[in-house]
N, C-alpha and C. Protein backbone atom coordinates (compact mmCIF):
# COMPACT_ATOMS: atom_id res chain seq x y z
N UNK A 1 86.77 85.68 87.97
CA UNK A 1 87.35 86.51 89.01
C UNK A 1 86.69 86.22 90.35
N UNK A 2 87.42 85.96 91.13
CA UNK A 2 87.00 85.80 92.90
C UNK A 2 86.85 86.77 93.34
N UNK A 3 85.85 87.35 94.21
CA UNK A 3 86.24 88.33 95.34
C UNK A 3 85.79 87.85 96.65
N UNK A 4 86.15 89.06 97.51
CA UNK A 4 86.18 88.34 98.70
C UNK A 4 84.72 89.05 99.88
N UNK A 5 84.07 88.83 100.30
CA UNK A 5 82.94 89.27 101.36
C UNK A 5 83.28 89.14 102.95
N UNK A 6 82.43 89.63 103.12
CA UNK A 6 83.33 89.56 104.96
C UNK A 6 81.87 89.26 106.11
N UNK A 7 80.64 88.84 105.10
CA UNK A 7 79.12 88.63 105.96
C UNK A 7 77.87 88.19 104.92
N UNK A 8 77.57 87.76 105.15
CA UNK A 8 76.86 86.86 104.70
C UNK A 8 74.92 87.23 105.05
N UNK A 9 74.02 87.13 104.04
CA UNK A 9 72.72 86.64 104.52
C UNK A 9 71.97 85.31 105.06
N UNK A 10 70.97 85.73 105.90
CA UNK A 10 70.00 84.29 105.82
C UNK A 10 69.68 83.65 104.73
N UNK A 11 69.72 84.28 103.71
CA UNK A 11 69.05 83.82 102.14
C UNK A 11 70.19 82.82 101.62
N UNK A 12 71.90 83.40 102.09
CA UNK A 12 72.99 82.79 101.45
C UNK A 12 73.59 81.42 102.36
N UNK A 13 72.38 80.96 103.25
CA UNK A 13 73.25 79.64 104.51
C UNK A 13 73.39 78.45 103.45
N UNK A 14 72.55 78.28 102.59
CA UNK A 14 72.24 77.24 101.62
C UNK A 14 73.33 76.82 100.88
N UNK A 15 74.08 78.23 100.09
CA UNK A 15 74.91 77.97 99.63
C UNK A 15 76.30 77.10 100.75
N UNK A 16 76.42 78.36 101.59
CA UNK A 16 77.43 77.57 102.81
C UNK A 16 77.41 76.03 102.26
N UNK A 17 76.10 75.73 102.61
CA UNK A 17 75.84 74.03 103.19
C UNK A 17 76.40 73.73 101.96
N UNK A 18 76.08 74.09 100.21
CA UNK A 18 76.59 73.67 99.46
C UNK A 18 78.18 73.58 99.17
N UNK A 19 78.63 74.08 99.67
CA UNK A 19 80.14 74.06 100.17
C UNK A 19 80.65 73.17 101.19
N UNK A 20 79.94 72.98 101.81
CA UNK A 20 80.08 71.70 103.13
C UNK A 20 80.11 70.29 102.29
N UNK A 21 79.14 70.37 101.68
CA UNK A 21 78.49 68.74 101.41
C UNK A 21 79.43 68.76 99.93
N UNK A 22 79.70 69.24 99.47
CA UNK A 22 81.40 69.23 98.49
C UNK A 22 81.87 68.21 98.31
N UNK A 23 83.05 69.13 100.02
CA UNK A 23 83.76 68.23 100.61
C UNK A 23 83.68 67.17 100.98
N UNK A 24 82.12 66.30 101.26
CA UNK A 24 82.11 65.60 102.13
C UNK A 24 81.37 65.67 103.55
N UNK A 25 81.08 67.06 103.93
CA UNK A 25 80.72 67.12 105.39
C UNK A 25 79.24 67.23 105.73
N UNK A 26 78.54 66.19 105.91
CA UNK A 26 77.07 66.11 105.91
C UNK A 26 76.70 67.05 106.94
N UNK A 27 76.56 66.42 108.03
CA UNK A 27 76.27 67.07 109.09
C UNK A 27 76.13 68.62 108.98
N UNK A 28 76.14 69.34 108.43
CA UNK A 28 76.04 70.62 108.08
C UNK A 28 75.18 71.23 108.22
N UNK A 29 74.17 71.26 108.41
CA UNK A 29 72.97 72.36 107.88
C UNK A 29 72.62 73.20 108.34
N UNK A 30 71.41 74.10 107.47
CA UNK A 30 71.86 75.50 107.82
C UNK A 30 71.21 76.10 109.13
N UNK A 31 70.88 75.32 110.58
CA UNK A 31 70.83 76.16 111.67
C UNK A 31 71.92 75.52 112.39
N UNK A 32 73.04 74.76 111.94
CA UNK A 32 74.43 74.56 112.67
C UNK A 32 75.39 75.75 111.77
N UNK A 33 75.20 75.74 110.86
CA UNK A 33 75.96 76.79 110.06
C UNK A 33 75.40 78.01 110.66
N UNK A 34 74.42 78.30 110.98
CA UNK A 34 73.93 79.51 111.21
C UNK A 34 74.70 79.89 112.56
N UNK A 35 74.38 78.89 113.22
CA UNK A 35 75.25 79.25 114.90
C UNK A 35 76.99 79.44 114.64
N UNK A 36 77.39 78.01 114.13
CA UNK A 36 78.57 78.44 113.88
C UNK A 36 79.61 79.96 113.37
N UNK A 37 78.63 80.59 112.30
CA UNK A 37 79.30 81.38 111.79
C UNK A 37 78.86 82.65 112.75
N UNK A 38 78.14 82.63 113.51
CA UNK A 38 77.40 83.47 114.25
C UNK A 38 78.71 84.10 115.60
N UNK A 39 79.02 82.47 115.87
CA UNK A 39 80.10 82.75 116.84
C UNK A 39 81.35 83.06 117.03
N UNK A 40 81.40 82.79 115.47
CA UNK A 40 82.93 82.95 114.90
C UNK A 40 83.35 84.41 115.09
N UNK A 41 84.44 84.95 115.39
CA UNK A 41 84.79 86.24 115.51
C UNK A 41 85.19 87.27 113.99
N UNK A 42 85.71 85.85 113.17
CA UNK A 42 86.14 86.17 111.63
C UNK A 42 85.47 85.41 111.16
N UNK A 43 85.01 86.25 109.90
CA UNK A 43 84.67 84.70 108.68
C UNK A 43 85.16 85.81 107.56
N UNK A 44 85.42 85.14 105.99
CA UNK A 44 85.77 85.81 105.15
C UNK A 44 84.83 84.79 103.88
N UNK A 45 84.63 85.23 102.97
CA UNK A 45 83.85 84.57 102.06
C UNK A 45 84.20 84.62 100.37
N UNK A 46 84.40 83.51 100.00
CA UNK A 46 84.80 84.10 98.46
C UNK A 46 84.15 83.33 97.74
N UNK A 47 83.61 84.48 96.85
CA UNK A 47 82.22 84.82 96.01
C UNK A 47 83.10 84.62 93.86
N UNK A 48 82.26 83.56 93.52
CA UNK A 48 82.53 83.84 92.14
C UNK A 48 80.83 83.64 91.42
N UNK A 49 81.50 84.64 90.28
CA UNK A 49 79.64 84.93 89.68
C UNK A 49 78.35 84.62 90.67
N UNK A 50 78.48 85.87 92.06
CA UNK A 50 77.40 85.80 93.08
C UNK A 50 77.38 84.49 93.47
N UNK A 51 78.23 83.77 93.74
CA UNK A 51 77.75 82.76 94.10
C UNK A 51 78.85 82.16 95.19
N UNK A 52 78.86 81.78 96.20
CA UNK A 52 79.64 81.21 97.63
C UNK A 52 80.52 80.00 97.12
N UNK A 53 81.63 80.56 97.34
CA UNK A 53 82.74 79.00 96.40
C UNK A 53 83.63 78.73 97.39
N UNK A 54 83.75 79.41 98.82
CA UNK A 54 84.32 78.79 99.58
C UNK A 54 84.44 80.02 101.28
N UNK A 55 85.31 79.35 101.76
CA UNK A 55 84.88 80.40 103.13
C UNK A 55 86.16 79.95 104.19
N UNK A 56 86.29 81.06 105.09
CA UNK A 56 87.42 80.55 106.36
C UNK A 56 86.78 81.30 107.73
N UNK A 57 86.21 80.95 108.82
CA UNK A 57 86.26 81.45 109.98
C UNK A 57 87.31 81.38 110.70
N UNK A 58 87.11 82.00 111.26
CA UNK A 58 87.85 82.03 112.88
C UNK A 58 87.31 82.43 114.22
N UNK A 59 88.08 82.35 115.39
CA UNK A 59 87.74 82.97 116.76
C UNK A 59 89.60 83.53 116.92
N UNK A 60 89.40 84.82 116.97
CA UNK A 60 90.28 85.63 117.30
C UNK A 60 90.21 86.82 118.72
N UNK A 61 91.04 87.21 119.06
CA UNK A 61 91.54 88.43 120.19
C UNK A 61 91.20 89.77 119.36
N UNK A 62 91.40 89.80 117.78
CA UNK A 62 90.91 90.67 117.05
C UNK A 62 92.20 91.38 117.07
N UNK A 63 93.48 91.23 117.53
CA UNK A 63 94.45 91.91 117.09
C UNK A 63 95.48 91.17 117.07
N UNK A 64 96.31 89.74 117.88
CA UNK A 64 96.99 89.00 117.09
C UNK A 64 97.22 87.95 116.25
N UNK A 65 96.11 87.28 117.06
CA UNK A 65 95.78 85.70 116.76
C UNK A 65 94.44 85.36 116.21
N UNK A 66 94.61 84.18 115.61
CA UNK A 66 93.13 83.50 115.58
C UNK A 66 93.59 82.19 115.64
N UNK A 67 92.41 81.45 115.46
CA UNK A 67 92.34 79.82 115.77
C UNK A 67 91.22 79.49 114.78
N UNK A 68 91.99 79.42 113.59
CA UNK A 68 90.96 78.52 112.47
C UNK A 68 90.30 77.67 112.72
N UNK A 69 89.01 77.39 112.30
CA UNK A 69 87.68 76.10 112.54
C UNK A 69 87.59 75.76 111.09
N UNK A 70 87.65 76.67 109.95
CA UNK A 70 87.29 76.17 109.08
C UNK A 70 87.99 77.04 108.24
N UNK A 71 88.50 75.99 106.77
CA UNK A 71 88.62 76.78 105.40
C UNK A 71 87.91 75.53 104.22
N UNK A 72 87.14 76.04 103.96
CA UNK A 72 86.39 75.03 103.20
C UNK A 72 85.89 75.68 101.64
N UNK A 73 86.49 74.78 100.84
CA UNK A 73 86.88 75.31 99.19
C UNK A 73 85.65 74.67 98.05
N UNK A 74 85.09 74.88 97.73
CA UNK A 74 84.04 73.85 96.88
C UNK A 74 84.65 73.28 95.99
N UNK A 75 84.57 71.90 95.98
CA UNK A 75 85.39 70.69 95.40
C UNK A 75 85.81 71.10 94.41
N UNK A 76 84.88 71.57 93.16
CA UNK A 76 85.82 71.93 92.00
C UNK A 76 86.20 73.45 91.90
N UNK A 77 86.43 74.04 92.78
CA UNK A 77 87.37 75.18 92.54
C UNK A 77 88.58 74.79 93.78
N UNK A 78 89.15 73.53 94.00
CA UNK A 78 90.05 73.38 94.79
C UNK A 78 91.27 73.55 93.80
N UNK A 79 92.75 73.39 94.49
CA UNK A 79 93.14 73.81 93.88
C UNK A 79 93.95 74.66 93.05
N UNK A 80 93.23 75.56 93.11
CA UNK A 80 92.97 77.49 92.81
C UNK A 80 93.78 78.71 93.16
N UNK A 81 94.46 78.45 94.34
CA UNK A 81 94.67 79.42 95.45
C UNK A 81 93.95 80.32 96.25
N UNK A 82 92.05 79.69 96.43
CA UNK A 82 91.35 80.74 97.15
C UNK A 82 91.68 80.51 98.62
N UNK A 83 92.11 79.29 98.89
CA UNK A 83 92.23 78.59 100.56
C UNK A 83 93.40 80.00 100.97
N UNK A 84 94.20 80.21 100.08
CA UNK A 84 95.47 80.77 100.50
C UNK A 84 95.04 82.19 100.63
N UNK A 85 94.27 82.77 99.98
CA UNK A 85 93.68 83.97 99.73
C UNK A 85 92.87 84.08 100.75
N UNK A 86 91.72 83.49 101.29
CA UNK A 86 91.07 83.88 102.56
C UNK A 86 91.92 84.05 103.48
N UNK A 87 92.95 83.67 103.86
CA UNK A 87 93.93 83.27 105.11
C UNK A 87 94.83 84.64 104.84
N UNK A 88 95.01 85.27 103.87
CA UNK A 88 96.08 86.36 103.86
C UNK A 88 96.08 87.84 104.80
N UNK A 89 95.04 87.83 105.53
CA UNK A 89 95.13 88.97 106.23
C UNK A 89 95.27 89.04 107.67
N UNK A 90 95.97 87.74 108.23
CA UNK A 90 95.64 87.37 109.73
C UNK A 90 97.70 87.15 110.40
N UNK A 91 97.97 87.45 110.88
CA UNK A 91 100.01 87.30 111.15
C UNK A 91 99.82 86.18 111.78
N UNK A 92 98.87 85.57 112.77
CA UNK A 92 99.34 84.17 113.62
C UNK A 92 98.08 83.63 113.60
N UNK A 93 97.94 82.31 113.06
CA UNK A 93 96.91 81.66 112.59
C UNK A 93 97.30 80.30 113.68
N UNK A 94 96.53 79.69 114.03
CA UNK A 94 96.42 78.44 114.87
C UNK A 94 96.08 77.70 114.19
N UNK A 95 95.58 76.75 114.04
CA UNK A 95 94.53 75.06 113.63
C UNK A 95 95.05 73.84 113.99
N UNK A 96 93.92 73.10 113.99
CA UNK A 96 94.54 71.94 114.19
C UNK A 96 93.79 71.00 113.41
N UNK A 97 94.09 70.69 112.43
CA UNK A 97 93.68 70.09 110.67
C UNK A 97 93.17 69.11 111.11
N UNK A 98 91.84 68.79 109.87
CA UNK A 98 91.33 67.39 109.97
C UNK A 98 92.01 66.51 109.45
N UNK A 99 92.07 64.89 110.27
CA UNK A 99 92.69 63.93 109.92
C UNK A 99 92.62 64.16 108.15
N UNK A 100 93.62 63.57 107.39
CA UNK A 100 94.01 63.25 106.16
C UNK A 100 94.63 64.91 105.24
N UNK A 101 93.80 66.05 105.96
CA UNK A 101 93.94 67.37 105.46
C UNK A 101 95.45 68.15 105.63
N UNK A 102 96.24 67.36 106.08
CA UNK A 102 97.55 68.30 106.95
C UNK A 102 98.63 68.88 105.65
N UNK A 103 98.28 67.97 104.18
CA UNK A 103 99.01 67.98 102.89
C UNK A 103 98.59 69.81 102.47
N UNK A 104 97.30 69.43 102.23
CA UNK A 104 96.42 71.08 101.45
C UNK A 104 96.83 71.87 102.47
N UNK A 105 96.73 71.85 104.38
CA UNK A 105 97.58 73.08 104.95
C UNK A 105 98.98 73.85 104.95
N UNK A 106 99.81 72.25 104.83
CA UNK A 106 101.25 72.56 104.32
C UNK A 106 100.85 73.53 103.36
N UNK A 107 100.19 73.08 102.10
CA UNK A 107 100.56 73.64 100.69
C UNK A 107 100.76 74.96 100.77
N UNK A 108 99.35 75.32 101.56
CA UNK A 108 98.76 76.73 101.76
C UNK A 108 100.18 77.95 102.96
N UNK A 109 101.12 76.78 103.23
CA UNK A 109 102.35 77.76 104.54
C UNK A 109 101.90 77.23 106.10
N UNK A 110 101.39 76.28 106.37
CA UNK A 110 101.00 75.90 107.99
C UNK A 110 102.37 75.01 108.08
N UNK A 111 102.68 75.04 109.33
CA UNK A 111 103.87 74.36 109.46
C UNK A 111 103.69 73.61 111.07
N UNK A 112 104.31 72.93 111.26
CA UNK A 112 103.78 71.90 112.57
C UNK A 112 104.73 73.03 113.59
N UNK A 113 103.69 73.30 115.10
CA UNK A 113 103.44 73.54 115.93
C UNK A 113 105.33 72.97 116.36
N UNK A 114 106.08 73.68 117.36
CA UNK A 114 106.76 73.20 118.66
C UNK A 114 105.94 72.89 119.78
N UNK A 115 105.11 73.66 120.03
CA UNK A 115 104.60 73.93 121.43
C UNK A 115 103.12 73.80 121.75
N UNK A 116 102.64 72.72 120.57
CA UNK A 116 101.28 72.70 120.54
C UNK A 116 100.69 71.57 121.02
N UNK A 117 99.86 71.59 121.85
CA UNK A 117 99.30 70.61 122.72
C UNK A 117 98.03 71.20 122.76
N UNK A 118 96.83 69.72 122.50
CA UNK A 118 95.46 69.76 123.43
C UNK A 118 94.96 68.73 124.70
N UNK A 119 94.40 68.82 124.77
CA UNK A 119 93.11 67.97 125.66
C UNK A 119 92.42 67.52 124.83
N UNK A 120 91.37 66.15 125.10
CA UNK A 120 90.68 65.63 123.78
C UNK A 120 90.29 64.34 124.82
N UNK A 121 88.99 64.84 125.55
CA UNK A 121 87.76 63.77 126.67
C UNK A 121 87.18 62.83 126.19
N UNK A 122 87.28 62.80 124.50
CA UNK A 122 86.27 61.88 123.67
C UNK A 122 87.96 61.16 123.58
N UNK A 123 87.51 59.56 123.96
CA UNK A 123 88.65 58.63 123.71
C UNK A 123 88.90 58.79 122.13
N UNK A 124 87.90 58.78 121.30
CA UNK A 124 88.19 58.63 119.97
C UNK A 124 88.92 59.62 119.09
N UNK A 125 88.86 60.93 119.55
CA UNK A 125 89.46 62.05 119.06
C UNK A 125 90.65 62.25 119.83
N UNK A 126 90.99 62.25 120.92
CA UNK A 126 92.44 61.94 122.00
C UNK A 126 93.33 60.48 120.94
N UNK A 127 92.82 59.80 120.42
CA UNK A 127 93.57 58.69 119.79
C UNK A 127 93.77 59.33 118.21
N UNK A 128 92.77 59.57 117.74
CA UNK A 128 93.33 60.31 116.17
C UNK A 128 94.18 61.47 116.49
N UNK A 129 93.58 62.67 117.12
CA UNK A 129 94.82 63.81 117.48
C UNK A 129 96.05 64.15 118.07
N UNK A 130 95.76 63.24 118.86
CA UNK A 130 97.24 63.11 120.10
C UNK A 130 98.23 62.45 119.67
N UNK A 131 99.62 62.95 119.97
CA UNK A 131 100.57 62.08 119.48
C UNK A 131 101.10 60.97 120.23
N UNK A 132 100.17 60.92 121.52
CA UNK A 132 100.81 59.94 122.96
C UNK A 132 99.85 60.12 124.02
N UNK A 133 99.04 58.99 124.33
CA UNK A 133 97.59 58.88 125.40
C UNK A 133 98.32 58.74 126.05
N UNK A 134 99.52 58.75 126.83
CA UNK A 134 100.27 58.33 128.09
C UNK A 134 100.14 59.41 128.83
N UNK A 135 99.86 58.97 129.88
CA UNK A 135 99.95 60.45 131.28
C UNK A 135 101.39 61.09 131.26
């Protein structure tokens, strides 16, 4: 059985990171996790047998929107339907998915943007994200 937490301890960043490095995402550790989740306006956490199996922040207005940074599932409970379950309490969700990830957002109900546009100063991320470097 999953449930769900809404805050986290200093004692529990470890696990986080063990949820990071899963996936794949080194760079992680726990005084970038610490800031990160610090700044986030939402985070939600889901807990099986005491233990951190996956997580979703956000930065929200706190009453319509948010703008997802992260939903991150620990490799072997992917899958599952917890990705879909953190995300269920929010009406207008934003993101803008990591390269190769856009399949697992579909799955989860994300649907491509009309009206969505960024900026992106790092040449290298303006060329993976953008659909057209042309002025």
């Amino acid at each position: 059985m999953v449930s769900l937490k809404y805050d986290v301890g200093e004692n529990e960043l470890t696990m986080l990171k063990e949820v990071y490095q899963s996936v794949g995402r080194m760079k992680h550790d726990e005084r970038i996790i610490k800031k990160v989740f610090n700044a986030s306006t939402h985070q939600v956490f889901a807990v099986k047998d005491h233990k951190i199996i996956g997580f979703a922040r956000a930065l929200s207005d706190g009453v319509f929107n948010a703008a997802i940074y992260d939903v991150v599932v620990h490799k072997i409970y992917q899958r599952s339907g917890i990705a879909k379950i953190l995300l269920e309490d929010v009406s207008c969700i934003q993101l803008i998915a990591t390269t190769g990830n856009e399949p697992f957002y579909e799955k989860i109900g994300f649907k491509k943007l009309k009206t969505g546009m960024a900026i992106y100063k790092n040449p290298q991320l303006a060329e993976e994200y953008l659909e057209s470097n042309n002025p």
